[in-house]
C-alpha atoms as a PDB file:
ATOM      1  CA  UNK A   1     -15.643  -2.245  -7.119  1.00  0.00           C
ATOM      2  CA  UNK A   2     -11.537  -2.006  -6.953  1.00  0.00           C
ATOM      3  CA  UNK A   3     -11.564   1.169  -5.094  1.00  0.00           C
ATOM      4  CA  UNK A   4     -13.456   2.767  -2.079  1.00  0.00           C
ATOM      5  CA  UNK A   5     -13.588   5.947  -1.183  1.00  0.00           C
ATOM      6  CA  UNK A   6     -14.139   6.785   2.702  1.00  0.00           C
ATOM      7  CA  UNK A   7     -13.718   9.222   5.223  1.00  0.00           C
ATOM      8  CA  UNK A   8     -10.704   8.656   7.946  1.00  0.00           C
ATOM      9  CA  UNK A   9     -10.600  10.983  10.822  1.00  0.00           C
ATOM     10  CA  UNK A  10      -6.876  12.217  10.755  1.00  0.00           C
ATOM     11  CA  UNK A  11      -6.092  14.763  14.324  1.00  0.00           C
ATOM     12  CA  UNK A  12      -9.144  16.844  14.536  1.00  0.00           C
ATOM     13  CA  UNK A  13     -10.945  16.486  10.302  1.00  0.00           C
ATOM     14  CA  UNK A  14     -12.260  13.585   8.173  1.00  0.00           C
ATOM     15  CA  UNK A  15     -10.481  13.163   5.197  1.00  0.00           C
ATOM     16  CA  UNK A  16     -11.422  11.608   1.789  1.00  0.00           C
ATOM     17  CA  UNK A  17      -9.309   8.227   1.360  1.00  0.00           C
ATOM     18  CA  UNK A  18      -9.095   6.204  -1.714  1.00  0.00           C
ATOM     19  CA  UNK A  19      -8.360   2.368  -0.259  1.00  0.00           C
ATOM     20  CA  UNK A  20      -7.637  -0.569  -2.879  1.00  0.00           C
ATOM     21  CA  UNK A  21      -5.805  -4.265  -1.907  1.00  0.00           C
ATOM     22  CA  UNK A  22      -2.592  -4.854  -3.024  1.00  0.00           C
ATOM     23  CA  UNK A  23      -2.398  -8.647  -4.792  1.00  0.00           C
ATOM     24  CA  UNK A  24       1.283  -8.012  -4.102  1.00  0.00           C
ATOM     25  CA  UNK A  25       1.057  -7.450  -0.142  1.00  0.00           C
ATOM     26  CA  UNK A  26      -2.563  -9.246   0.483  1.00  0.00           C
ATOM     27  CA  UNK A  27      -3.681  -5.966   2.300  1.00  0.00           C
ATOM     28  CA  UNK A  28      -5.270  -2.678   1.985  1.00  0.00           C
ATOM     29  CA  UNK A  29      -3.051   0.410   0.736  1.00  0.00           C
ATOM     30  CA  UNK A  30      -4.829   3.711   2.020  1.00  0.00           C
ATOM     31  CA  UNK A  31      -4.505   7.072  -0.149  1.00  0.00           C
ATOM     32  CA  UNK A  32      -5.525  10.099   1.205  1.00  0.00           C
ATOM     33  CA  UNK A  33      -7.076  12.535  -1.663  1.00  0.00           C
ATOM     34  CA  UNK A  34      -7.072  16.221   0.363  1.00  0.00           C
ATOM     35  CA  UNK A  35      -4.251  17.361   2.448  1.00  0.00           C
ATOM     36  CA  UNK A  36      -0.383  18.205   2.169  1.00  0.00           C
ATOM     37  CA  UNK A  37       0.432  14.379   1.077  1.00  0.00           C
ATOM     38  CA  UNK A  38      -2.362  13.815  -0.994  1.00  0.00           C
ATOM     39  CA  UNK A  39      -2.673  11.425  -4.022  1.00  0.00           C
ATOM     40  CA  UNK A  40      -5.315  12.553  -7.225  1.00  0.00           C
ATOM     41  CA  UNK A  41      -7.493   9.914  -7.899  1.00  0.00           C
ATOM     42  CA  UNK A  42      -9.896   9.832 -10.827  1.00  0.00           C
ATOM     43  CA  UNK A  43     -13.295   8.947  -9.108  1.00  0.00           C
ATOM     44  CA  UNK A  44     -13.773   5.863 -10.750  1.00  0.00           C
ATOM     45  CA  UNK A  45     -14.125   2.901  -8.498  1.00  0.00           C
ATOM     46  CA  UNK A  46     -13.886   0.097 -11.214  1.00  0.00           C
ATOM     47  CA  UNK A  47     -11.129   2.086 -13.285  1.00  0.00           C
ATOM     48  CA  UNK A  48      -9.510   3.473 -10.799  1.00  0.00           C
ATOM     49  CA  UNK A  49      -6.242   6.197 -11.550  1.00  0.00           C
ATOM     50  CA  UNK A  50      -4.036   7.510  -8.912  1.00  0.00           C
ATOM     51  CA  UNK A  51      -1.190   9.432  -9.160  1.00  0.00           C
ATOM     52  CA  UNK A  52       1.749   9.860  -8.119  1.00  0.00           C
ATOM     53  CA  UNK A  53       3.097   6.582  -7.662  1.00  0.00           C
ATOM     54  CA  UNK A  54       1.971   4.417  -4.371  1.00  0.00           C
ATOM     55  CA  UNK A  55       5.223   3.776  -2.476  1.00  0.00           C
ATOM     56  CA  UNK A  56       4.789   1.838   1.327  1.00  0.00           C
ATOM     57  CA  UNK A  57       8.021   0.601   2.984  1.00  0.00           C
ATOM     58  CA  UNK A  58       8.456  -1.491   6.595  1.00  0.00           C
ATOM     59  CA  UNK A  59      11.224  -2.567   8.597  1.00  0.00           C
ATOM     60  CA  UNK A  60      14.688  -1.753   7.666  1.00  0.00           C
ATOM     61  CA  UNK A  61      13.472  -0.449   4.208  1.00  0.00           C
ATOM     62  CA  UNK A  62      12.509   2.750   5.883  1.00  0.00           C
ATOM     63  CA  UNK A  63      15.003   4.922   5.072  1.00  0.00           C
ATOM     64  CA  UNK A  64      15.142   6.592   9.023  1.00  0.00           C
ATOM     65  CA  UNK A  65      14.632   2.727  10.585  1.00  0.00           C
ATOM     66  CA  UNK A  66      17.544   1.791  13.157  1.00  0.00           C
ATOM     67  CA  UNK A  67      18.288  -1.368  15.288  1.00  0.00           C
ATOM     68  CA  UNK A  68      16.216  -4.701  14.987  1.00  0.00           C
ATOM     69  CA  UNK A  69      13.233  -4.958  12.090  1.00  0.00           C
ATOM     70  CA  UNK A  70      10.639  -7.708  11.232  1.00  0.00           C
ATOM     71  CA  UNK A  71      13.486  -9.920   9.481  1.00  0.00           C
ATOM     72  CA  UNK A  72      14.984 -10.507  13.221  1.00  0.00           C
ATOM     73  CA  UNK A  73      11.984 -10.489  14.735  1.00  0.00           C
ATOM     74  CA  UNK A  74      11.137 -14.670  15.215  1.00  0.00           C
ATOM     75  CA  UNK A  75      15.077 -15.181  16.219  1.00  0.00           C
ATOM     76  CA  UNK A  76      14.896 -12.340  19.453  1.00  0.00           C
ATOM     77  CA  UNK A  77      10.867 -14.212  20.309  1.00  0.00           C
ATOM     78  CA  UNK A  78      12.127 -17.643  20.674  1.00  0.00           C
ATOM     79  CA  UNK A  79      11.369 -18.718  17.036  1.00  0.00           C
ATOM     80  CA  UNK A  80       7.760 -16.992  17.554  1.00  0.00           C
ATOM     81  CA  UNK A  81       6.917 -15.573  13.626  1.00  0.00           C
ATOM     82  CA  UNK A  82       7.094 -12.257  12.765  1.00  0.00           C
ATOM     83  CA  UNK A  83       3.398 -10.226  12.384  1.00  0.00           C
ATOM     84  CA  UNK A  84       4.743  -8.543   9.588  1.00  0.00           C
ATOM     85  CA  UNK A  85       7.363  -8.653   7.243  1.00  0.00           C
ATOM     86  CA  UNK A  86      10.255  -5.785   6.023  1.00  0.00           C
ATOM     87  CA  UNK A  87       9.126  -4.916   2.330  1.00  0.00           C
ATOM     88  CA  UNK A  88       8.635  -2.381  -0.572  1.00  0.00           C
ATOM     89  CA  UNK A  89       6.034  -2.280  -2.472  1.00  0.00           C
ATOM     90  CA  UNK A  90       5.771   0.257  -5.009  1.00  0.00           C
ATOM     91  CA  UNK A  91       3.067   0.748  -7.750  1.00  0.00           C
ATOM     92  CA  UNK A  92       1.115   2.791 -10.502  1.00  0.00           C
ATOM     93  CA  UNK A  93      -2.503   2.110 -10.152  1.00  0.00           C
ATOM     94  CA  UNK A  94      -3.859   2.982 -13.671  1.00  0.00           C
ATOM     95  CA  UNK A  95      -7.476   2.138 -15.653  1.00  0.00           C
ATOM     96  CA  UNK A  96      -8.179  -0.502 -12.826  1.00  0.00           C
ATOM     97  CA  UNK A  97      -4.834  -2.088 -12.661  1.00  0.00           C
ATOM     98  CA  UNK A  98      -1.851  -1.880 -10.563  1.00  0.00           C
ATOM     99  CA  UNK A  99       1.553  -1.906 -11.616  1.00  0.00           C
ATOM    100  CA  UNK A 100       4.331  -3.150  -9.742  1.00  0.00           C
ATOM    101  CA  UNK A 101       7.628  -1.210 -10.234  1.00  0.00           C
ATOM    102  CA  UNK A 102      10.586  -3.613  -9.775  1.00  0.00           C
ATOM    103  CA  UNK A 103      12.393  -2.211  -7.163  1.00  0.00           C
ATOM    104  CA  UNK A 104       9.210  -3.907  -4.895  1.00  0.00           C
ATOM    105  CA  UNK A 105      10.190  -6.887  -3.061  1.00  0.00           C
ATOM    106  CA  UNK A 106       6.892  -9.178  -3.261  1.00  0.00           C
ATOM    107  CA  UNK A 107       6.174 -11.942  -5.675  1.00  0.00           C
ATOM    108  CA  UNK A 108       4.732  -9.385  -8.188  1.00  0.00           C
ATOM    109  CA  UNK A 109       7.268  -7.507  -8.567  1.00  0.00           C
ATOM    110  CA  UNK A 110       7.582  -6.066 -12.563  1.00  0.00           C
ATOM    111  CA  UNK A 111       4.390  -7.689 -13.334  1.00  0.00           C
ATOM    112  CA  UNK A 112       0.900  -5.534 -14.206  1.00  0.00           C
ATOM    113  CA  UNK A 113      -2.269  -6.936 -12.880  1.00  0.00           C
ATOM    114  CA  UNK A 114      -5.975  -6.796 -12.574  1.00  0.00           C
ATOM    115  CA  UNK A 115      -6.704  -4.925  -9.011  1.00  0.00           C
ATOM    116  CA  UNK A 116      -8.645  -7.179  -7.564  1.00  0.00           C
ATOM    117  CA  UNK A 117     -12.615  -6.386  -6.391  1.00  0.00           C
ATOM    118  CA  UNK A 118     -13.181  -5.286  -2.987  1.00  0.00           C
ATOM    119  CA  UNK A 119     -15.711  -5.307  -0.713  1.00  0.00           C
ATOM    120  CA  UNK A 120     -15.402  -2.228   1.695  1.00  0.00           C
END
């Protein structure tokens, strides 16, 4: 399958989440499918569809970030490296693929591929 659906406990309720991994990122994107900030996904879990748009920003990319991020991270930890990196990665998943948008800042950026299968 490239999609699971499972329940995440969010405060005090269990939500529905759609989860799928990003080739772009090499990890899980989660998409909750009930609540104010909700994404509609078709129910198909080897064609998935989810609208709107999947947007996920870290580090100084966040629009409300201040001070250090990930990109200064090894220099302040005596060359340690950083556990994650500052990026956007922003996508249409649509009949089982993902599209990367170009204004995401991985290796796939503008490209359209397979989602790959997961096991979850």
């Amino acid at each position: 399958m490239k999609a699971a659906l499972r329940r995440r406990t969010e405060g005090d309720r269990e939500i529905p989440v759609v989860y799928i991994w990003c080739p772009g990122c090499e990890e899980y994107h989660a998409m909750p499918t009930e609540g104010p900030h909700k994404w509609d996904f078709n129910g198909e879990q080897e064609k998935p569809t989810l609208r709107p748009s999947i947007l996920v920003r870290s580090g100084h990319y966040i629009p409300e970030h201040k001070g250090d991020c990930w990109c200064t991270y090894s220099e302040r930890n005596q060359g340690e490296p950083a556990p994650f990196k500052c990026t956007v990665c922003h996508s249409f998943v649509t009949d089982g693929k993902i599209q990367f948008l170009s204004d995401s800042t991985h290796k796939l950026s503008g490209q359209t591929v397979d989602l790959p299968e997961i096991d979850l």
